[in-house]
Protein backbone atom coordinates (compact mmCIF):
# COMPACT_ATOMS: atom_id res chain seq x y z
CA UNK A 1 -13.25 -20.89 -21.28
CA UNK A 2 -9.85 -19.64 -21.64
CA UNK A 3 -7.81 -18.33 -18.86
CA UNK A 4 -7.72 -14.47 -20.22
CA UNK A 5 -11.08 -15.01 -20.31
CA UNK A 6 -11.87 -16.62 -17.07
CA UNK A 7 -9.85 -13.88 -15.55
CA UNK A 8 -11.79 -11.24 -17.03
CA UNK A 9 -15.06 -12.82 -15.67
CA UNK A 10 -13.44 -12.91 -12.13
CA UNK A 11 -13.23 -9.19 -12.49
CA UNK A 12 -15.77 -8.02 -14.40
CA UNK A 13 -18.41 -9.46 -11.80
CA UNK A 14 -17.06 -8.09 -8.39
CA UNK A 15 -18.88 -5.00 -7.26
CA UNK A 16 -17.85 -2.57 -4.67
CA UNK A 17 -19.01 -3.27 -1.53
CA UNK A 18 -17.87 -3.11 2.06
CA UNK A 19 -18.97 -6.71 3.90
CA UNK A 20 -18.79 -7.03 7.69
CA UNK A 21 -16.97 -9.80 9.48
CA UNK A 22 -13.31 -11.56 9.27
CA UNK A 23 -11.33 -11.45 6.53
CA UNK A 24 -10.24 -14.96 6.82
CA UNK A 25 -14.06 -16.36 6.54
CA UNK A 26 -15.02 -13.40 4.46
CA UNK A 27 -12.28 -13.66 1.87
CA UNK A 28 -13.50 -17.61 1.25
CA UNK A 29 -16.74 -16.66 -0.67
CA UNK A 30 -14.51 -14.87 -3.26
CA UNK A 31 -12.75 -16.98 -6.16
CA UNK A 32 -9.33 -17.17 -7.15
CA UNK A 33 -7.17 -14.78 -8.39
CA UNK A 34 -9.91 -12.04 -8.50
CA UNK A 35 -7.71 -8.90 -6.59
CA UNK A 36 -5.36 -6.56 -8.14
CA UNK A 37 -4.48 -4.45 -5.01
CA UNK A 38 -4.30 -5.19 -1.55
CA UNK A 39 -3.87 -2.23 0.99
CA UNK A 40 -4.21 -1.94 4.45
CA UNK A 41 -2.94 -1.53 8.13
CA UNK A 42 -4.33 -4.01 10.00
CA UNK A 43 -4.57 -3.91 13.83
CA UNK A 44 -0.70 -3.61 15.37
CA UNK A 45 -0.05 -5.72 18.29
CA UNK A 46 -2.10 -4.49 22.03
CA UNK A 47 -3.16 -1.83 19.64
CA UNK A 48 -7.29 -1.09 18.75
CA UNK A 49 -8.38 -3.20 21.66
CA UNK A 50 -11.59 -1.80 22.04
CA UNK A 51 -12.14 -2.13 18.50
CA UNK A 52 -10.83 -5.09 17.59
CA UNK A 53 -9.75 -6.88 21.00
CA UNK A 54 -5.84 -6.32 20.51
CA UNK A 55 -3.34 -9.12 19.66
CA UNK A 56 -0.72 -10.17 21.69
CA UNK A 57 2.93 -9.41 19.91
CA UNK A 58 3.98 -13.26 20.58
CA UNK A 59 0.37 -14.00 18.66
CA UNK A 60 1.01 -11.63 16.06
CA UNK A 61 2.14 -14.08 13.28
CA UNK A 62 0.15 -16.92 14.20
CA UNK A 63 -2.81 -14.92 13.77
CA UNK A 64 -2.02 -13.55 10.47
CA UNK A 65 -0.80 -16.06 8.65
CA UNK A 66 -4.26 -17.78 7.95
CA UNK A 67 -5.58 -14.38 6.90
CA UNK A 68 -2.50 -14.12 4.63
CA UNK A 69 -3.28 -17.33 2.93
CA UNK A 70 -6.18 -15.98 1.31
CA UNK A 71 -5.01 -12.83 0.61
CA UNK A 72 -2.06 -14.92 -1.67
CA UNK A 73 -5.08 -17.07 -2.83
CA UNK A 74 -7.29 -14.45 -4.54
CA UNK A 75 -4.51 -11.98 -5.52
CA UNK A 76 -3.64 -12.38 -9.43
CA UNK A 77 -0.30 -13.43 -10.30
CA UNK A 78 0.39 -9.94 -11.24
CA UNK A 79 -1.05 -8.34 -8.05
CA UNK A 80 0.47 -6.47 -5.20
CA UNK A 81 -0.19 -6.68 -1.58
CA UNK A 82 0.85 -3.73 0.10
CA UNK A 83 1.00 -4.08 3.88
CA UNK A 84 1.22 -0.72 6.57
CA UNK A 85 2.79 -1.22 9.79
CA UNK A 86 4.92 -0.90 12.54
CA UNK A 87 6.64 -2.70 15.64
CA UNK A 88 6.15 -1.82 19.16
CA UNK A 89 8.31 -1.37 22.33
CA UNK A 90 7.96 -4.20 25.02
CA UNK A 91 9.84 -3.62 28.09
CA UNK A 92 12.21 -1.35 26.87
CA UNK A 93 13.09 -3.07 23.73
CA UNK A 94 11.45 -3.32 20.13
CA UNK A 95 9.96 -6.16 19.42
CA UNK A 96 10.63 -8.32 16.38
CA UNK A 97 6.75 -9.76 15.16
CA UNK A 98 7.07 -7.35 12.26
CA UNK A 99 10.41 -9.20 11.13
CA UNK A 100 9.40 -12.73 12.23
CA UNK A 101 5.77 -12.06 10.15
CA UNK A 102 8.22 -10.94 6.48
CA UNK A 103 9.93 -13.91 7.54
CA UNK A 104 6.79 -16.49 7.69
CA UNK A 105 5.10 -14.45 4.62
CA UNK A 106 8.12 -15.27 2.97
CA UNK A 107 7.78 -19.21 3.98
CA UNK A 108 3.95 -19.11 3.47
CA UNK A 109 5.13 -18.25 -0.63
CA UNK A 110 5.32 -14.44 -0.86
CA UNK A 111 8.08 -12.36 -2.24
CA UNK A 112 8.93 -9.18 -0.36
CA UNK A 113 9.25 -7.30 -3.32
CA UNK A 114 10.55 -3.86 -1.20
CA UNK A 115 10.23 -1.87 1.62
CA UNK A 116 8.75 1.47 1.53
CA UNK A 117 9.36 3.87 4.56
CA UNK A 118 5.85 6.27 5.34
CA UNK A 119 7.73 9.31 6.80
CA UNK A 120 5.07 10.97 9.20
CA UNK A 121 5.82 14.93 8.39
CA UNK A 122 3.23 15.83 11.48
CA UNK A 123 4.08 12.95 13.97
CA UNK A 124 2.93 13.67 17.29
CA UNK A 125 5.68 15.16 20.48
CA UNK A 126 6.67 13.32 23.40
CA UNK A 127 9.58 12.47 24.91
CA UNK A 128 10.47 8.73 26.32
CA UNK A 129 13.64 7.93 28.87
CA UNK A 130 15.25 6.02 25.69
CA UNK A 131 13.88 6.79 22.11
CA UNK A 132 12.60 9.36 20.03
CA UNK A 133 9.38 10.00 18.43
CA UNK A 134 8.18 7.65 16.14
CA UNK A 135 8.10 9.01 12.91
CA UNK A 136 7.96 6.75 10.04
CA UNK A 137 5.97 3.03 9.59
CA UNK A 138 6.82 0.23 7.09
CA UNK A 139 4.53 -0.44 4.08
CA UNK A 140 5.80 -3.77 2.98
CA UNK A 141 5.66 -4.79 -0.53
CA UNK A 142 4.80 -8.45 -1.57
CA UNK A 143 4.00 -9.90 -4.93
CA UNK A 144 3.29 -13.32 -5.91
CA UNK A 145 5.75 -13.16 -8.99
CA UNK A 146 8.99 -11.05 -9.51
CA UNK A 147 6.94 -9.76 -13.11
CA UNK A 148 4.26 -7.56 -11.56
CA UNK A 149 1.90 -4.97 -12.83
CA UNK A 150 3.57 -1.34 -11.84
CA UNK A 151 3.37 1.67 -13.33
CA UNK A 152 6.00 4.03 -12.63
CA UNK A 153 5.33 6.60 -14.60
CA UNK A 154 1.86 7.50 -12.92
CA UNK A 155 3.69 8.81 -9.30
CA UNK A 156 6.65 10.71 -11.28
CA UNK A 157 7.21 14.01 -8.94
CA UNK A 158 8.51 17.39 -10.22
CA UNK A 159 12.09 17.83 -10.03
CA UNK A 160 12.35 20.53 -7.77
CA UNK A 161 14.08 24.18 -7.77
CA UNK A 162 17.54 22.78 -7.20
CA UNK A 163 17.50 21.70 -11.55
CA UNK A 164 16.67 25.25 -12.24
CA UNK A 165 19.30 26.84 -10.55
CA UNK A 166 21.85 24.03 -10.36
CA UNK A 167 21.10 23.37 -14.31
CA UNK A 168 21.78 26.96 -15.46
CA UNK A 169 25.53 26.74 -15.19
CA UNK A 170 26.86 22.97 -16.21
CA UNK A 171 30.41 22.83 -15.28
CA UNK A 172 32.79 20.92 -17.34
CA UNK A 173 32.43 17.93 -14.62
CA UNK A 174 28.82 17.74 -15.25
CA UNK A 175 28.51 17.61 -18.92
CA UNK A 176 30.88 14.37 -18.70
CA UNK A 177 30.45 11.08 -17.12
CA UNK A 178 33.83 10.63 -14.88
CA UNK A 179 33.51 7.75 -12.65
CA UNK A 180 33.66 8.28 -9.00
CA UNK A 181 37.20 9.42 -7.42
CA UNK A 182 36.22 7.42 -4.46
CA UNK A 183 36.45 4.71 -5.90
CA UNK A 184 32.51 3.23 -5.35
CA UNK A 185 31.62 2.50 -8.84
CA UNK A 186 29.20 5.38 -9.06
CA UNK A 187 29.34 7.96 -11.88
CA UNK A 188 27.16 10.87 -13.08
CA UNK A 189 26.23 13.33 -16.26
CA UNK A 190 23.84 15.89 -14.75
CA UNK A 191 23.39 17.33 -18.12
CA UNK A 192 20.90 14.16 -18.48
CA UNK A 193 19.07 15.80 -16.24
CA UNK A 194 18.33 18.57 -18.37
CA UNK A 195 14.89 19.39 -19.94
CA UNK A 196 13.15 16.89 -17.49
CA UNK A 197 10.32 18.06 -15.46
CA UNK A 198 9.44 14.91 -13.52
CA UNK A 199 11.30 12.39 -12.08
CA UNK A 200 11.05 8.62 -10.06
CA UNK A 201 10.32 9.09 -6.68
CA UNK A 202 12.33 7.42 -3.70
CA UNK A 203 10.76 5.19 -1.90
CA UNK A 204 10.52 7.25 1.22
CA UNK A 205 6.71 8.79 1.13
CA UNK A 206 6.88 12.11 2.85
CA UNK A 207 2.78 12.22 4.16
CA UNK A 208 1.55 13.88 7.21
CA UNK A 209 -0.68 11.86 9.26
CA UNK A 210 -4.35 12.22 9.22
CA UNK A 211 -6.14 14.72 11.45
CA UNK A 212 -9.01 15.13 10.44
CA UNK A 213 -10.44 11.72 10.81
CA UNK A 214 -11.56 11.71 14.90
CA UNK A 215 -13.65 8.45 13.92
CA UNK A 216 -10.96 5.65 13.98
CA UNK A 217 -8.23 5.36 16.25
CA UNK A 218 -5.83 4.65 13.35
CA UNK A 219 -6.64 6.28 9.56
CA UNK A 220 -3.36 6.52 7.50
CA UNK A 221 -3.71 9.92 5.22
CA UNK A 222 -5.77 9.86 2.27
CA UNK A 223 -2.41 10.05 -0.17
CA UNK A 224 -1.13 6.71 1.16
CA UNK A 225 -3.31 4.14 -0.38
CA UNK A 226 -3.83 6.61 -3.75
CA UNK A 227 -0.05 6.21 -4.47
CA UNK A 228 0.08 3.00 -4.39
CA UNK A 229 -3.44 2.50 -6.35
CA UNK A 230 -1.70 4.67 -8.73
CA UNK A 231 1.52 3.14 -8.85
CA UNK A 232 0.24 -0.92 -8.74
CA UNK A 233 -3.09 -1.23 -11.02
CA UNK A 234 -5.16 0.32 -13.43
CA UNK A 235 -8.45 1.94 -14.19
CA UNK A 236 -11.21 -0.60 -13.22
CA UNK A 237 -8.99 -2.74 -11.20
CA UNK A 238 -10.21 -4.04 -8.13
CA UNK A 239 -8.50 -2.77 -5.03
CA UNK A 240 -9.17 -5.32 -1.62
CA UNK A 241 -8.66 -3.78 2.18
CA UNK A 242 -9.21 -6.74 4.54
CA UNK A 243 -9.15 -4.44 7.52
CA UNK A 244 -10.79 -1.37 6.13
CA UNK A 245 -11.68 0.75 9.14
CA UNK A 246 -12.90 3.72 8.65
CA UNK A 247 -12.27 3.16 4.71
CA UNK A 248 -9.88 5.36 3.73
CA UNK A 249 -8.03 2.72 1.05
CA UNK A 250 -12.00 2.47 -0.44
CA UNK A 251 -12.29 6.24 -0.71
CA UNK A 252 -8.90 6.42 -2.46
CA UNK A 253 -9.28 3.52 -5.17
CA UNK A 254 -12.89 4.57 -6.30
CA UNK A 255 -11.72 8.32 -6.42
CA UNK A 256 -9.19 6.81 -8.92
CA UNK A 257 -11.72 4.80 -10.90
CA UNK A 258 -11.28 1.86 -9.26
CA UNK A 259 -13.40 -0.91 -7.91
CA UNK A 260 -12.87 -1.58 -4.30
CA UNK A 261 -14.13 -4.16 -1.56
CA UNK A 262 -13.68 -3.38 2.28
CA UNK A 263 -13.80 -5.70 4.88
CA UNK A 264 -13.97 -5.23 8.37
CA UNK A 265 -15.36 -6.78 11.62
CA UNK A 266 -17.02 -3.44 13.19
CA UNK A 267 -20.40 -2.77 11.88
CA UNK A 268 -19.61 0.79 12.58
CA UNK A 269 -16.79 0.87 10.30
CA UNK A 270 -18.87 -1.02 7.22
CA UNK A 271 -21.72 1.82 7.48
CA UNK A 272 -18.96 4.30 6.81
CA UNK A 273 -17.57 2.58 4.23
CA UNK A 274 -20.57 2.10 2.49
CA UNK A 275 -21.36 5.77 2.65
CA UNK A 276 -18.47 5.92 0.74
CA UNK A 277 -18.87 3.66 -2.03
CA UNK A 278 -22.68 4.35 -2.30
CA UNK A 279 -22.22 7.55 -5.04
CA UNK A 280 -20.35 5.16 -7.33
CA UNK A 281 -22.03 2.01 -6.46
CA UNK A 282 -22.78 0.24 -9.62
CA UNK A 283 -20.88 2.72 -12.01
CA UNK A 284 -17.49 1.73 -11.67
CA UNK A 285 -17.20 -1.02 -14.26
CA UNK A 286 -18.74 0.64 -17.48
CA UNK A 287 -21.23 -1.59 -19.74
CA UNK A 288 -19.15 -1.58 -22.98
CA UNK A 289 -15.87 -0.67 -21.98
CA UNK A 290 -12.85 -3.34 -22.29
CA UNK A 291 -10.68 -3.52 -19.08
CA UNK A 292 -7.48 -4.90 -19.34
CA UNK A 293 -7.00 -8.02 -17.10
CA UNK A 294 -3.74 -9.82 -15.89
């Protein structure tokens, strides 16, 4: 058997399904280079204790790592892992286990591909002696390879009101590119702009936090994980969340047509997720169809 066709077994035979336990003893009953996607926001440091005990921030990366290890082992080569998270205060001071764990991913054989910056529209009010509220988290991007599946095209967003207006009357200035007269290198033609409706987003996601969800101490909104489902695979691609909760990441791939597999360590958790892969149980990999496999 070929590899295209050894991958295409690896895909074609994982169901959805939402197992309970560790990730890191979980992950080893699955083979090789089987996972498009991974998404998730696993437990932050003293965070989720009564859920899932809490890890100390000096801990942090020594418990992660191993987990890590098979997330690079059964991502493809042109797969994504897409990590949510954020660093605490400890006496008065950040503290730096986010940086130290891009660091050691970065040892262990990952690539941080880029940084993406959730900016929480609804975050909640307080008021602290020395900072502000927090109001964005990372989502860290790592590949395997620098060539990685991504399609652009499929989070385009509209252009906005300002082309309408600022369109309608192209001065001499914008129908020319003049390089800058500051002298940084940059230049511009807005008339390029013209007859465009959509355009690249940044890579600042504007999302309010979820509300609704009063069944997990920490569910990122619904929109999250679908942009970057929509942005990093394709229909029938299978979508991994080693810390699923209350399956949110789950929800958003199948919605999208893909296949997804939740892990997680509190039985309570797994029955929800599996209440929401039940109506598509089965259905998500068509008899017949072709799926295109890295």
């Amino acid at each position: 058997m070929n590899a295209p066709e050894l991958a295409y077994l690896r895909a074609s035979t994982l169901d959805s399904e939402a197992l309970l336990g560790d990730c890191l003893d979980v992950l080893q009953r699955y083979p090789d280079q089987c996972i498009d996607l991974i998404v998730t926001s696993p437990p932050y440091a003293d965070q989720r204790a009564t859920t899932y005990g809490g890890i100390k921030p000096d801990d942090y990366v020594d418990w992660f790592l191993p987990r890590a290890a098979q997330f690079l082992r059964v991502l493809k080569p042109g797969g994504s892992f897409v990590l949510n998270i954020k660093e605490k205060a400890v006496h008065g001071e950040r503290h730096t286990y986010v940086l130290e764990l891009i660091l050691a991913l970065r040892k262990q054989g990952w690539l941080w591909t880029e940084e993406y910056v959730w900016h929480k529209k609804n975050c909640y009010p307080g008021k602290w002696p020395n900072r502000f509220r927090d109001a964005w988290e990372r989502c860290l991007h790592f590949t395997r390879n620098r060539q990685f599946k991504m399609n652009q095209d499929a989070v385009r967003v509209p252009m906005g009101d300002w082309a309408q207006t600022r369109l309608k009357s192209l001065g001499k200035n914008d129908v020319v590119r003049y390089d800058s007269q500051v002298g940084n290198a940059f230049a511009k033609n807005i008339a390029n702009w013209q007859g465009r409706a959509l355009a690249y987003p940044t890579n600042v996601l504007h999302l309010a936090t979820e509300c609704s969800n009063k069944q997990h101490s920490a569910a990122y909104p619904l929109a999250l994980p679908q942009w970057f489902i929509k942005l990093l695979t394709g229909e029938g691609d299978v979508v991994l969340d080693p810390f699923a909760g209350s399956g949110t990441t789950l929800q958003a791939a199948i919605e999208l047509g893909r296949r997804a597999i939740g892990i997680d360590i509190a039985q309570e958790f797994v029955d929800r997720c599996r209440e929401k892969l039940n109506p598509v149980q089965g259905r998500l990999l068509e008899p017949g169809k072709s799926y295109v496999v890295d």
